[in-house]
Protein backbone atom coordinates (compact mmCIF):
# COMPACT_ATOMS: atom_id res chain seq x y z
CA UNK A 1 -98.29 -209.59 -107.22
CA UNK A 2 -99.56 -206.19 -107.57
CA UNK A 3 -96.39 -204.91 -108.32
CA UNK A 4 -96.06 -207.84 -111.13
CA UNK A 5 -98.97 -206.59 -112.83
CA UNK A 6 -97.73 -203.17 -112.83
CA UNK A 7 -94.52 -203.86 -114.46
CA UNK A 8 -95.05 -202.69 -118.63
CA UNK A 9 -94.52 -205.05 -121.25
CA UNK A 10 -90.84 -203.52 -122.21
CA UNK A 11 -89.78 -204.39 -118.56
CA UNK A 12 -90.75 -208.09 -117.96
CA UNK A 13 -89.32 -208.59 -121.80
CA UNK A 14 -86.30 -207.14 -120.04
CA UNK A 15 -86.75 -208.90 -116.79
CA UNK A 16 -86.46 -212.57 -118.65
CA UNK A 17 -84.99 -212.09 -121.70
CA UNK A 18 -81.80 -211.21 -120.66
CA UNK A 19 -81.52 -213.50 -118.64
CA UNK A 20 -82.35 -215.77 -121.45
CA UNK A 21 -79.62 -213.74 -124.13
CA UNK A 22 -77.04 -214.21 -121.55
CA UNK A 23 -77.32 -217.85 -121.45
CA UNK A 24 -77.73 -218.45 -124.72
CA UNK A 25 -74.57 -216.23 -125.76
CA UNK A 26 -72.48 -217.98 -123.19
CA UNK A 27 -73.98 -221.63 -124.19
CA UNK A 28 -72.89 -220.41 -127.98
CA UNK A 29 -69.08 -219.24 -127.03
CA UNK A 30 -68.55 -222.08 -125.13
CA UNK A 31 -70.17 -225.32 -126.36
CA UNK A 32 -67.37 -225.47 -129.49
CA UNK A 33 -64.48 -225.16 -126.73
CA UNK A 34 -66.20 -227.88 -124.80
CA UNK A 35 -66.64 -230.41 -127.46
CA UNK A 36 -63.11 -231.40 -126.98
CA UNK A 37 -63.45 -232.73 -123.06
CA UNK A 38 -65.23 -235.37 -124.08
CA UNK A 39 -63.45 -236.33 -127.38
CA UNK A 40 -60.42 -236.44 -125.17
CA UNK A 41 -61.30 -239.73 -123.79
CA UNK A 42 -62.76 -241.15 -126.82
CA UNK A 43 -61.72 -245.07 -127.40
CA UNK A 44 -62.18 -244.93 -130.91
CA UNK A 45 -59.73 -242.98 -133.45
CA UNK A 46 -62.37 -240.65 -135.42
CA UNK A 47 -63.75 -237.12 -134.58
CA UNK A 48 -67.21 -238.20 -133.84
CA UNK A 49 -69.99 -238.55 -131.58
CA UNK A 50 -71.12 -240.88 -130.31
CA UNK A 51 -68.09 -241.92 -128.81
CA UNK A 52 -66.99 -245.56 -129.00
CA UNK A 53 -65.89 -245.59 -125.51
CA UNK A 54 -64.40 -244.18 -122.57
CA UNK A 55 -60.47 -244.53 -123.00
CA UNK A 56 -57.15 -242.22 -121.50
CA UNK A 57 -55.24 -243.64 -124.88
CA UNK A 58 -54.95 -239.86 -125.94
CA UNK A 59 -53.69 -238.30 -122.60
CA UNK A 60 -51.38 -241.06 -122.31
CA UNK A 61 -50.07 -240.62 -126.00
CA UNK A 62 -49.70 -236.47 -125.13
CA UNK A 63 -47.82 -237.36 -122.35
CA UNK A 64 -45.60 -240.00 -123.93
CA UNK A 65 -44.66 -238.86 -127.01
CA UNK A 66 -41.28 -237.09 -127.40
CA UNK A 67 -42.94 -234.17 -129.88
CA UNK A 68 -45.64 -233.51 -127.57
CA UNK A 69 -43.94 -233.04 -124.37
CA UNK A 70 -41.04 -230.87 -125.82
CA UNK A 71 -44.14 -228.50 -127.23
CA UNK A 72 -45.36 -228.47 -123.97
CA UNK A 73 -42.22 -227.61 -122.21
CA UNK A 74 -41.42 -224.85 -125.07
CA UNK A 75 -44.53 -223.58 -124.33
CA UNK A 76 -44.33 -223.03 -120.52
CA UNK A 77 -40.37 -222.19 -121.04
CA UNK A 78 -41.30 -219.25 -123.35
CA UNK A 79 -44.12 -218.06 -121.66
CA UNK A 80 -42.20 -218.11 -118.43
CA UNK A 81 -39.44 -216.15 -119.92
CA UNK A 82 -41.86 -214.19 -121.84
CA UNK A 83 -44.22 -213.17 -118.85
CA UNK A 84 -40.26 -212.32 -116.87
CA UNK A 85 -39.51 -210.22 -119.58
CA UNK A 86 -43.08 -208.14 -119.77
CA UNK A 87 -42.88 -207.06 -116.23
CA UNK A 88 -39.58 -206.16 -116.49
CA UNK A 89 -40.63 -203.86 -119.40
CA UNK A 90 -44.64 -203.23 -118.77
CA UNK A 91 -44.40 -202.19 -115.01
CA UNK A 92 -42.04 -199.25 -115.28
CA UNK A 93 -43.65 -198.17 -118.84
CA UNK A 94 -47.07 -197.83 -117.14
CA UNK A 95 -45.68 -196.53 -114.11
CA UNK A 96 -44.00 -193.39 -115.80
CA UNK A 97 -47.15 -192.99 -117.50
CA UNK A 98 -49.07 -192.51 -114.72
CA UNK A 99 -46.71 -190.11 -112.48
CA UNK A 100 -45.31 -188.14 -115.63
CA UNK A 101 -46.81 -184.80 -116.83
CA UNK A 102 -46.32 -184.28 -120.75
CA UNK A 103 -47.43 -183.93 -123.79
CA UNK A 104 -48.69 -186.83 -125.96
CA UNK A 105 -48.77 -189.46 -122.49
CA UNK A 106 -52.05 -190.71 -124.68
CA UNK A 107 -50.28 -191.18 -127.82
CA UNK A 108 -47.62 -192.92 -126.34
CA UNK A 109 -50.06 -195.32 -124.36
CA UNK A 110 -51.72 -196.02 -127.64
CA UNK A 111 -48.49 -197.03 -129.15
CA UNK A 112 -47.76 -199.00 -126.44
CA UNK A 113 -50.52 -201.26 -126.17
CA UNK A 114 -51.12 -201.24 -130.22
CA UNK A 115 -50.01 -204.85 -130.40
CA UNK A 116 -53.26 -205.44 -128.93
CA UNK A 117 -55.21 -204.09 -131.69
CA UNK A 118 -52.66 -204.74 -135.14
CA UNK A 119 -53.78 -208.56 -136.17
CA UNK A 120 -51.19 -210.78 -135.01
CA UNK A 121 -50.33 -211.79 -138.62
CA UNK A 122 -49.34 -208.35 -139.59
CA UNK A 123 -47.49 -208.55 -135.95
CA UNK A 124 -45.96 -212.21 -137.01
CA UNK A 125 -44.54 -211.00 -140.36
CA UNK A 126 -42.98 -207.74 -138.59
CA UNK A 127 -41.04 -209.52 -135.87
CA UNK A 128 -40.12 -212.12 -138.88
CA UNK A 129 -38.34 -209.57 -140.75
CA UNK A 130 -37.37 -207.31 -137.45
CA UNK A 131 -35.37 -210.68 -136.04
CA UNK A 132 -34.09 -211.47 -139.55
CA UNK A 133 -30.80 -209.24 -139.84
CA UNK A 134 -30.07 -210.47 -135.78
CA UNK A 135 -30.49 -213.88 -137.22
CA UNK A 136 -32.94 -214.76 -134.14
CA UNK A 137 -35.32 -216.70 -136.28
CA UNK A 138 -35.56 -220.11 -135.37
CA UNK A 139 -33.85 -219.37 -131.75
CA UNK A 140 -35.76 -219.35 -127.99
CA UNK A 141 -34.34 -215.86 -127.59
CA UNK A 142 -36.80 -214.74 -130.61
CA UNK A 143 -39.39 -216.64 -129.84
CA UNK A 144 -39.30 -214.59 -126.25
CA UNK A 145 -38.65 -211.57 -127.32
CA UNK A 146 -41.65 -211.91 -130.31
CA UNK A 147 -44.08 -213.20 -127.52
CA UNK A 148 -42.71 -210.68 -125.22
CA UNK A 149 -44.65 -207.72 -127.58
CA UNK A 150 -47.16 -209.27 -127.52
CA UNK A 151 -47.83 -209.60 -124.09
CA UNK A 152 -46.26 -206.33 -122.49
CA UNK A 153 -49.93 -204.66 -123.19
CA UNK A 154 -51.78 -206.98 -121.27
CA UNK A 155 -49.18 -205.49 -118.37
CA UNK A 156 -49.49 -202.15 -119.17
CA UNK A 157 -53.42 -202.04 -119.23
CA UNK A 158 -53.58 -203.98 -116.23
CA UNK A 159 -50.79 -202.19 -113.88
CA UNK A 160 -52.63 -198.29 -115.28
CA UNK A 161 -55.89 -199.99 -114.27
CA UNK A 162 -54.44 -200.79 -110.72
CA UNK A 163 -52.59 -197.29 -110.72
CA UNK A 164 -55.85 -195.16 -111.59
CA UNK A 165 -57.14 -195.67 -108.01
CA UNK A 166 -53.63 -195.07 -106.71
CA UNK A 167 -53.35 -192.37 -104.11
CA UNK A 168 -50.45 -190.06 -105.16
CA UNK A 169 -50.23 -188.44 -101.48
CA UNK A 170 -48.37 -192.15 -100.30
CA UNK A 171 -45.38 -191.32 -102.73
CA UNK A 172 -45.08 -187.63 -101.33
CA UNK A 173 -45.19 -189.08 -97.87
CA UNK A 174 -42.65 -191.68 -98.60
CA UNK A 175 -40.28 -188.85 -100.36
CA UNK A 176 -40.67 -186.87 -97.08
CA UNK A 177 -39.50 -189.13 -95.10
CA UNK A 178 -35.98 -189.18 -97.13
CA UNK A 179 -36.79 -192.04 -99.26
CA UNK A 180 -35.75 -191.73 -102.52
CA UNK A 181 -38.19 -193.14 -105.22
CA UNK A 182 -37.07 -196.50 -106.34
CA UNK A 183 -37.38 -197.31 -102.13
CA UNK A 184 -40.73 -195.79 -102.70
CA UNK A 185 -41.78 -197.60 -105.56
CA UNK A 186 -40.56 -200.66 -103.87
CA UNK A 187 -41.90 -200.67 -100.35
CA UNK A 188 -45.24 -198.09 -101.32
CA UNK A 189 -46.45 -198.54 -104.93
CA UNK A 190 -45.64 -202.20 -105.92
CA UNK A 191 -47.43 -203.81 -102.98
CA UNK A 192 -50.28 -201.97 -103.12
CA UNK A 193 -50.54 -202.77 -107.19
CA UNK A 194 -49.48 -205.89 -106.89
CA UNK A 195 -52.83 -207.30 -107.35
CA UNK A 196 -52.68 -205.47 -110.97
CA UNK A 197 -49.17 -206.94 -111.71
CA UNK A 198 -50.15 -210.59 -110.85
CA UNK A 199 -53.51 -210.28 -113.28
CA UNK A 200 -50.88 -208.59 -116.07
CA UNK A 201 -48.36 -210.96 -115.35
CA UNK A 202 -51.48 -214.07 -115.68
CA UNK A 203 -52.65 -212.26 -118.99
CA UNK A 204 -49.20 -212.08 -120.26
CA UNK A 205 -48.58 -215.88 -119.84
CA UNK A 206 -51.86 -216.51 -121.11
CA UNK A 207 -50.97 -214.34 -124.76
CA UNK A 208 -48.11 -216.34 -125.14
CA UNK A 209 -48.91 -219.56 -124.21
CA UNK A 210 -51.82 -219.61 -126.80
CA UNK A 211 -50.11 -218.11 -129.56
CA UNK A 212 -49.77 -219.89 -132.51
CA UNK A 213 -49.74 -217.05 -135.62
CA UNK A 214 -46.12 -215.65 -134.42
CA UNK A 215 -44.77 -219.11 -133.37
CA UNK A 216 -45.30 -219.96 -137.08
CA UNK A 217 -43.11 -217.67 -138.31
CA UNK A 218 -40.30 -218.04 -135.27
CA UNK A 219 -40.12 -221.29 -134.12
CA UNK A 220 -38.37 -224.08 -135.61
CA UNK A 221 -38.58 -227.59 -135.06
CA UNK A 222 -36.94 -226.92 -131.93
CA UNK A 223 -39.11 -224.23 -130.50
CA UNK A 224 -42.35 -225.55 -131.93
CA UNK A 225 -45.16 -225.05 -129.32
CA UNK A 226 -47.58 -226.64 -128.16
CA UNK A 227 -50.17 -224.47 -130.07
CA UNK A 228 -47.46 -225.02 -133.08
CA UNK A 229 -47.43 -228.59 -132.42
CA UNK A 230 -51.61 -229.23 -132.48
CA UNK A 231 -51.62 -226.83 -135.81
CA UNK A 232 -49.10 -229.14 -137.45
CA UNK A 233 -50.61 -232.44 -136.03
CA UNK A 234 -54.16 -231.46 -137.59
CA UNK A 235 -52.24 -231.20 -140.95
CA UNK A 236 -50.35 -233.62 -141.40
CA UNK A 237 -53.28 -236.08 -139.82
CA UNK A 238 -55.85 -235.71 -137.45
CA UNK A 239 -55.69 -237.84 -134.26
CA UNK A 240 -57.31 -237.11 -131.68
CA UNK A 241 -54.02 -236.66 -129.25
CA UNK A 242 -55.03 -233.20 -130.51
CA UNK A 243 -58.09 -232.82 -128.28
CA UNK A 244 -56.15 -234.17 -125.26
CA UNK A 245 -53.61 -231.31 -126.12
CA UNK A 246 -56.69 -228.45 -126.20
CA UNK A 247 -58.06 -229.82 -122.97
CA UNK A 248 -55.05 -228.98 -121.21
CA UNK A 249 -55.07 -225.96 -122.63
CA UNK A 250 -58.25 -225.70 -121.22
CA UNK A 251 -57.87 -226.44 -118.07
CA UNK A 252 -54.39 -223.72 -117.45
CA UNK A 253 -56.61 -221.29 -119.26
CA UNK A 254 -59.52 -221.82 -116.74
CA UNK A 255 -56.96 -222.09 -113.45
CA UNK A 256 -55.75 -218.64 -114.75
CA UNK A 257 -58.82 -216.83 -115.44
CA UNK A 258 -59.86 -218.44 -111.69
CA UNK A 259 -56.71 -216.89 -110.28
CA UNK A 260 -57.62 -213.64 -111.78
CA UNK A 261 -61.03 -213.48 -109.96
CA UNK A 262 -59.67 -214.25 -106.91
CA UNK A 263 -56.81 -211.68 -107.55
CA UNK A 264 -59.55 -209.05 -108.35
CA UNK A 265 -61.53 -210.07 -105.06
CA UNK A 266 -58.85 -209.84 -102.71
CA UNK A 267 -57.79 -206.22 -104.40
CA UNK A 268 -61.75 -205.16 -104.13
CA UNK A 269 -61.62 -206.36 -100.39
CA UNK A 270 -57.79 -204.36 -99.94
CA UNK A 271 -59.50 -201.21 -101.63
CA UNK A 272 -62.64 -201.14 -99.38
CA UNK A 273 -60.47 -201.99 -96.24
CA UNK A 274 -58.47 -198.47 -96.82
CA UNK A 275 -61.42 -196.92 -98.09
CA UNK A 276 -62.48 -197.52 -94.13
């Protein structure tokens, strides 16, 4: 108590209000994205509360319908492929950035993850026109390789992250014991970032399966995504199959960012145990 009364007016303002900001920020991000779970079950046909009911008609017409479950499957397919294709590209680029020694390393990071920080419509038109003259508009392949710039920052910033509290000394050990350095990389570095890759690799999927701005400009009525697919299904009339649709996206959007904090914890938990 006596240490209560001691505390000055700036501190207990502090002490609760916080507490208060945070809740209130989080309560303001979130409530919009949450108004859709329980639309999704909604009997009635109209974007409303209160709801008329407590019905699955809107899951079961998501998971029915022809359009809906080829967007769904175009958008796992291309993220899949997408995610493949960033690793491929995003491991090695950060990798070399890390162990080489020249001049402009940070300009060439910043170019690297610039996709990042360009708007994705100025990113949309470029691949548009970039994929015209290969005529890979309209094709999976362009989709891919559009969503595929897109994501390889999320793989670069999270594989430098991992490599920043990497302990250069294992590689020099593992060349002196007549290992050359892909071995190295393969049997030293990668496991021990491979907390970093999986969390790049999650991020990655998670930038292309919720893009909508570039699938606009390279999908056709093929490749539309699911994203695509909600976008055109609000236009052309709203039914509420679209909130079933951003409740799954929902849910694989909370499983990942779940997967990442468990990721994280078991790398925390790997760093402290060889800290020891």
């Amino acid at each position: 108590m006596a240490k209560a009364l001691r505390l000055t007016p700036l501190q207990i303002a502090c002490r609760w209000g916080v507490p208060v900001v945070s809740t209130l920020a989080c309560i303001f991000l979130v409530a919009p994205i949450l108004v859709f779970l329980p639309l999704s079950v909604n009997s009635g046909s109209f974007f409303h509360f209160p709801l008329d009911g407590l019905s699955l008609r809107w899951y079961d017409d998501l998971f029915s319908s022809p359009f809906w479950i080829r967007s769904l499957f175009n958008s796992l397919i291309v993220g899949l492929f997408a995610t493949a294709l960033s690793l491929v590209l995003g491991v090695p680029a950060a990798f070399g950035i890390w162990s080489g020694d020249f001049q402009g390393k940070g300009l060439l990071l910043s170019l690297l993850i610039s996709p990042m920080m360009v708007p994705v419509i100025i990113t949309g038109v470029a691949v548009y026109y970039a994929s015209a003259p290969f005529h890979l508009n309209n094709t999976y392949l362009g989709l891919i390789l559009s969503h595929t710039a897109i994501a390889v920052p999320f793989v670069i910033v999270t594989v430098s992250a991992s490599l920043s509290g990497f302990n250069p000394d294992y590689l020099r050990a593992g060349a002196s014991l007549g290992a050359r350095p892909p071995l190295v990389f393969r049997r030293i570095t990668l496991p021990l970032i491979f907390p970093g890759v999986i969390s790049g690799a999650l991020f990655a999927f998670s930038a292309s399966f919720d893009d909508v701005v570039i699938a606009l400009f390279m999908a056709g009525p093929e490749q539309r995504t699911l994203p695509r697919q909600m976008l055109a299904a609000s236009v052309d009339g709203f039914r509420l199959t679209i909130t079933a649709a951003a409740s799954v996206m929902v849910a694989v959007s909370i499983v990942l960012m779940l997967v990442i904090q468990l990721i994280q914890r078991r790398s925390r938990r790997l760093a402290t145990t060889a800290d020891a």
